[in-house]
Protein backbone atom coordinates (compact mmCIF):
# COMPACT_ATOMS: atom_id res chain seq x y z
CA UNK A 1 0.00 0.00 0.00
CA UNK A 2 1.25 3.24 -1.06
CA UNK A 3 0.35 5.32 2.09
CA UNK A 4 -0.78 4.68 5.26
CA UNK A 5 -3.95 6.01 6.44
CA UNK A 6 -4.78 5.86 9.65
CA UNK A 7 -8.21 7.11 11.39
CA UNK A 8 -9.54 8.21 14.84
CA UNK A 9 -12.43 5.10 15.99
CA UNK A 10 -14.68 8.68 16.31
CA UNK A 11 -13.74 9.05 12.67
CA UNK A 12 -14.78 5.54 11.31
CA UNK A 13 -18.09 6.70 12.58
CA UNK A 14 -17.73 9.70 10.71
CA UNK A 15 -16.53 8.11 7.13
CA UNK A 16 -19.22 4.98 7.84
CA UNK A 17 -22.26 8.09 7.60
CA UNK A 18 -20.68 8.95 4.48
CA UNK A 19 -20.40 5.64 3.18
CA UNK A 20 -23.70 4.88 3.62
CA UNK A 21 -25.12 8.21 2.71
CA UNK A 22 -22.75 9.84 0.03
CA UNK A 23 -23.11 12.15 -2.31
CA UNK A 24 -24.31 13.64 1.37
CA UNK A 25 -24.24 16.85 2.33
CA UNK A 26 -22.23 18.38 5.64
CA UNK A 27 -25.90 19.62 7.66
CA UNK A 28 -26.88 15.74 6.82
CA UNK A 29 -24.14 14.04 8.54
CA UNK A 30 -24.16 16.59 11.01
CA UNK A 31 -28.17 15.71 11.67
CA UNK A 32 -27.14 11.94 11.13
CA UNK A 33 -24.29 11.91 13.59
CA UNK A 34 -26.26 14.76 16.40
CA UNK A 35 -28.90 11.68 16.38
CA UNK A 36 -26.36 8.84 16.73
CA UNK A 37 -24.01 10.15 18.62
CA UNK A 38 -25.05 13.03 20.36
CA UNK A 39 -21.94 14.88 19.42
CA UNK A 40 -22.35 18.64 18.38
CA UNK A 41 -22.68 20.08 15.33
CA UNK A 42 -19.04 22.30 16.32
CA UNK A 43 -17.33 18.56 16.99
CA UNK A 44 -18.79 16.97 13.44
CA UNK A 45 -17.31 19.86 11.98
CA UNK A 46 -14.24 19.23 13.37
CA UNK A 47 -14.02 15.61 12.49
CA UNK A 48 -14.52 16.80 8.95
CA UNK A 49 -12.50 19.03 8.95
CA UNK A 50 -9.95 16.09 10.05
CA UNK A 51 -10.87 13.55 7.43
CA UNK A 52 -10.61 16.02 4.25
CA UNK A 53 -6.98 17.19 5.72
CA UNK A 54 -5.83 13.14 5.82
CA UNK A 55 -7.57 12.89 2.22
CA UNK A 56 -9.96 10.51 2.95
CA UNK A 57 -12.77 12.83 1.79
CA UNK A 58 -13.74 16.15 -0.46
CA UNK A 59 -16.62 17.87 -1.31
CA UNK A 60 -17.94 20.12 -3.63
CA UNK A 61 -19.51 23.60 -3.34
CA UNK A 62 -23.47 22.89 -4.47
CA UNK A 63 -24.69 26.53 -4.18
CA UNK A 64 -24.42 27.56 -0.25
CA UNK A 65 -24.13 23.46 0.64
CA UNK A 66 -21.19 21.32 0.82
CA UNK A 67 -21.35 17.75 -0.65
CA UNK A 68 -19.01 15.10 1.01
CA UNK A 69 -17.71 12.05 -0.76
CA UNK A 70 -15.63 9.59 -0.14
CA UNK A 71 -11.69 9.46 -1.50
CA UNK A 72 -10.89 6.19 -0.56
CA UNK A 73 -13.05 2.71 -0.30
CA UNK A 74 -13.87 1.42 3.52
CA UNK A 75 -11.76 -1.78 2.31
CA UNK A 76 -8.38 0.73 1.70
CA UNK A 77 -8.58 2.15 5.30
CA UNK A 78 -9.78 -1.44 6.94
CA UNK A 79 -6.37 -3.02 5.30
CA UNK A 80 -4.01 0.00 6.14
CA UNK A 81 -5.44 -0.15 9.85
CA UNK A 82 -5.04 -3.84 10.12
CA UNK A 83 -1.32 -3.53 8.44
CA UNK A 84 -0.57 -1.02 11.33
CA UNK A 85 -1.92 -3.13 13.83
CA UNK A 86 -0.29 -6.44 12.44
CA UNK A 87 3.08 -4.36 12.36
CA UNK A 88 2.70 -2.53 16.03
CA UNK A 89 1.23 -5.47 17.74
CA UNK A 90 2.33 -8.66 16.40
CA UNK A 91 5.85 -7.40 14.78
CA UNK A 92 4.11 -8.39 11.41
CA UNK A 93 3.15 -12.05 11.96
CA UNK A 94 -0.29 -12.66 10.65
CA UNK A 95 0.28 -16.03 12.56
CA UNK A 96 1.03 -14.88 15.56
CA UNK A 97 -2.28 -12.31 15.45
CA UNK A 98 -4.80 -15.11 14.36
CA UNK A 99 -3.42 -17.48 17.42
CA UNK A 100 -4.22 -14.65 20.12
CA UNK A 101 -7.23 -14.09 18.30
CA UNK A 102 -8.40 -17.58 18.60
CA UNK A 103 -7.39 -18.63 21.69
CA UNK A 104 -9.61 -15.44 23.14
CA UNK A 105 -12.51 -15.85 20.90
CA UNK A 106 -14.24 -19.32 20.09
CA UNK A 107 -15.20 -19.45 16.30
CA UNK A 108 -18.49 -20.92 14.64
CA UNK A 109 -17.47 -24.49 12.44
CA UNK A 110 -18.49 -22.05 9.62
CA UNK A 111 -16.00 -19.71 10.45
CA UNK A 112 -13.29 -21.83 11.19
CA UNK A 113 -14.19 -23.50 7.27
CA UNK A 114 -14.23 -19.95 6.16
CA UNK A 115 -10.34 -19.90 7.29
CA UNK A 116 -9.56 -22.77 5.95
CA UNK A 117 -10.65 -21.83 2.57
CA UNK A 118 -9.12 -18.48 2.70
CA UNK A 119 -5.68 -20.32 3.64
CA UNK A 120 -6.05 -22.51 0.81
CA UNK A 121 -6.61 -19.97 -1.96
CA UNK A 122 -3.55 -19.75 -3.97
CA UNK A 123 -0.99 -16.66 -3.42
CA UNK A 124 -1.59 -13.48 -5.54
């Protein structure tokens, strides 16, 4: 991946709204998030503000309204976040992250099959 982004959990809450809703305009997520969250319109603003500096989002003037849309696809920011917690957490061993994951959390015989088949995939 050519960059790493890298996003607040308050964020992910922000860019999910957008997901779901874009083309969407700032008041909407702001009315979205106020009923959600609770958060004011000032801190919504803020969080915006955030995303469109880390280029994760941009808008476009539409007459006195600003229209959000996304930059990059909720899979890009999922993979960068996991490759920064596979390299701060587990020095990079995807082995060594699925073994703490599964000896905290019991999996389904569907999800365990689900592994299996991933594993067996052939390499890209």
């Amino acid at each position: 991946m050519e960059r790493q982004l890298s996003i607040h959990s308050s964020e992910w809450k922000v860019m999910e709204c957008i997901w779901e809703h874009e083309p969407v305009s700032i008041m909407q997520v702001v009315k979205f998030l106020q009923e959600k969250s609770g958060w004011s319109k000032s801190t919504i603003i803020t969080m915006i503000k955030r995303l469109q500096k880390k280029g994760v989002i941009g808008y476009k003037e539409n007459g006195r309204s600003k229209i959000l849309y996304t930059l990059v696809s909720r899979e890009e920011i999922a993979l960068s976040e996991t490759d920064t917690l596979l390299e701060k957490v587990f020095h990079g061993s995807i082995s060594l992250m699925l073994n703490t994951l599964l000896n905290e959390k019991s999996i389904t015989a569907e999800e365990r099959a689900e592994l299996i088949d991933i594993l067996d995939k052939p390499e890209k």
